[in-house]
Protein backbone atom coordinates (compact mmCIF):
# COMPACT_ATOMS: atom_id res chain seq x y z
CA UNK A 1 23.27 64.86 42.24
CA UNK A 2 22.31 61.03 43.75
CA UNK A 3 24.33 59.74 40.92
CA UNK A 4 27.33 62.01 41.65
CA UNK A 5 26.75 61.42 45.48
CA UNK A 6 27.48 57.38 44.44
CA UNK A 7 30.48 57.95 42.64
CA UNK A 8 29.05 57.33 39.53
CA UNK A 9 29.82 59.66 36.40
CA UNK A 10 27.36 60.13 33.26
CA UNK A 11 26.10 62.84 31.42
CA UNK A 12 24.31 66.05 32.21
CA UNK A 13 21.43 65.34 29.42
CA UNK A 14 19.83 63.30 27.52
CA UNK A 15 21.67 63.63 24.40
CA UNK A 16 24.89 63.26 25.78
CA UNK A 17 24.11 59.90 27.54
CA UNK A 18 26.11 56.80 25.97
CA UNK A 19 24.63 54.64 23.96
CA UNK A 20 25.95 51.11 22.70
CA UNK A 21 28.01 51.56 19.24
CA UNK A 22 26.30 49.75 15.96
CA UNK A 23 28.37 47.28 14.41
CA UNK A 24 28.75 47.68 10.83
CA UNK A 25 27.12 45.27 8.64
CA UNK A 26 29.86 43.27 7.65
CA UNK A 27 31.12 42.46 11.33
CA UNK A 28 27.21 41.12 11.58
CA UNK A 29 26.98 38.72 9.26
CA UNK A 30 27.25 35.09 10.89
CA UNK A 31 30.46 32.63 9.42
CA UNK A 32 29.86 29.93 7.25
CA UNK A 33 29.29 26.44 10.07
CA UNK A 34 32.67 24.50 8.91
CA UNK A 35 31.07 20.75 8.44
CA UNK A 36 31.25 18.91 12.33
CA UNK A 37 34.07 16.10 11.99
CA UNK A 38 32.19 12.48 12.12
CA UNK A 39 32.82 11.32 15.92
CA UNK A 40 35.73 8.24 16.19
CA UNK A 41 34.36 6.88 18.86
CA UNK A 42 30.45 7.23 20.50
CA UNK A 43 29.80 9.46 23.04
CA UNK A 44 29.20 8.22 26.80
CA UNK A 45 25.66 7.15 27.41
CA UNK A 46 23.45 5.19 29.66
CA UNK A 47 21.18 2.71 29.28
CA UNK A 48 22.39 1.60 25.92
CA UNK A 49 22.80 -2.25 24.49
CA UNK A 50 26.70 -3.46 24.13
CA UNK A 51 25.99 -7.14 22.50
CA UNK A 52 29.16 -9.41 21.39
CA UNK A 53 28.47 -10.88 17.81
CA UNK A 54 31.12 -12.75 16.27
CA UNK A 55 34.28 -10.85 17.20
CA UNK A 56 32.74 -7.43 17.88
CA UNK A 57 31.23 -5.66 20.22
CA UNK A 58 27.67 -3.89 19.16
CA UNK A 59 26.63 -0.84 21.17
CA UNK A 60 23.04 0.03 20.15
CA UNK A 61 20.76 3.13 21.97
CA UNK A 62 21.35 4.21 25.29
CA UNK A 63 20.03 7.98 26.42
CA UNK A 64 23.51 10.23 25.51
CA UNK A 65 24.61 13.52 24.26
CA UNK A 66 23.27 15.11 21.38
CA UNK A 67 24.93 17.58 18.85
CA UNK A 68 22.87 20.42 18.12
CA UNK A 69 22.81 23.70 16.25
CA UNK A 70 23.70 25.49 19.05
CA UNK A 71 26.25 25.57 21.16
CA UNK A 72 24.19 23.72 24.02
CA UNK A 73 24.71 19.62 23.84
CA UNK A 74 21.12 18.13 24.97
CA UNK A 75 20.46 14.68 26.07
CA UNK A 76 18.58 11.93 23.47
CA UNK A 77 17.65 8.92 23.35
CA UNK A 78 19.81 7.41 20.62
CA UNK A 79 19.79 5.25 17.82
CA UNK A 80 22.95 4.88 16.43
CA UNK A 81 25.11 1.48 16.13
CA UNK A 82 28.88 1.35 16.95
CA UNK A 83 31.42 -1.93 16.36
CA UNK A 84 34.66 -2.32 18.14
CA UNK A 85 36.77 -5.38 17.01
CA UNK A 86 37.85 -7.54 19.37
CA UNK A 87 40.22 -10.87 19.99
CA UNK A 88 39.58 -14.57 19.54
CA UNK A 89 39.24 -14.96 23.35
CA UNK A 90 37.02 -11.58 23.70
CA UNK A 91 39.37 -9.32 25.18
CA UNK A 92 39.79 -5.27 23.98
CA UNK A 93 43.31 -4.21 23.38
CA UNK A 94 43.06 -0.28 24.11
CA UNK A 95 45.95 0.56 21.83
CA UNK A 96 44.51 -1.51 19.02
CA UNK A 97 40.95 -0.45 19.56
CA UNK A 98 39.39 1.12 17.17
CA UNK A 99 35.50 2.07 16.55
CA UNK A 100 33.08 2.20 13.62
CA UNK A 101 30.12 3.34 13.27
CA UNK A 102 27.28 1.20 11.81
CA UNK A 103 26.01 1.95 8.46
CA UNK A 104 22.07 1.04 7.53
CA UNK A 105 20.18 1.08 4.87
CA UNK A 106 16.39 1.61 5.42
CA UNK A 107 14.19 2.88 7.93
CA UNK A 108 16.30 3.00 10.97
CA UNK A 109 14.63 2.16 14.49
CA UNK A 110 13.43 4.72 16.72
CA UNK A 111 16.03 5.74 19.92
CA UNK A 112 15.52 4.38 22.53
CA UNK A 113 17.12 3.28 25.97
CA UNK A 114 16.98 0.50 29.13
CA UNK A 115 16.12 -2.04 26.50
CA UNK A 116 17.81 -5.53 25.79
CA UNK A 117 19.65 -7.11 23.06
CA UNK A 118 20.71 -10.47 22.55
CA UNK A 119 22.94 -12.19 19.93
CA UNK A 120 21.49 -16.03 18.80
């Protein structure tokens, strides 16, 4: 009667009550994870190392986004090297720009962030 009273409509007993449909087995099963595309570019981050060697720039570290298994991007301390080329008098050509990211062989170093770099 309090139910009815509230607007609300349901069922008289127990059996009748709704309750949430099963999917069937093969609407369960989780899709295959397509392989993530390799980034073009690195992702924004702070506190990271952006030394000019030669005629690149070297961006090293810096705290930034992490990919995860999830859906939920965390933040890391990173480790990964990225190169953009740049011109004889050190300037960066935004239509011309492009990125790579730094191969390395061995153990790389741990991440890290707010550290210093300098080319000699």
């Amino acid at each position: 009667r309090f139910a009815a009273a509230l607007g609300l409509r349901g069922a008289a007993k127990a059996a009748d009550r709704w309750a949430p449909e099963a999917r069937p087995a093969a609407k369960r099963r989780r899709k295959k994870a397509e392989p993530a595309a390799l980034p073009t570019s690195p992702w924004a981050r702070s506190g990271h190392t952006c030394t000019r060697v030669g005629r690149e720039l070297v961006v090293f570290g810096g705290l930034g986004r992490v990919p995860s298994r999830s859906t939920i991007t965390r933040q890391d301390y990173l480790s990964e090297v990225w190169f953009l080329r740049i011109d004889a008098a050190g300037l960066v050509f935004t239509d011309r720009a492009t990125w790579r990211r730094g191969e390395t062989s061995g153990a790389s170093p741990c991440g890290r962030a707010g550290h210093a770099a300098l080319a000699v």
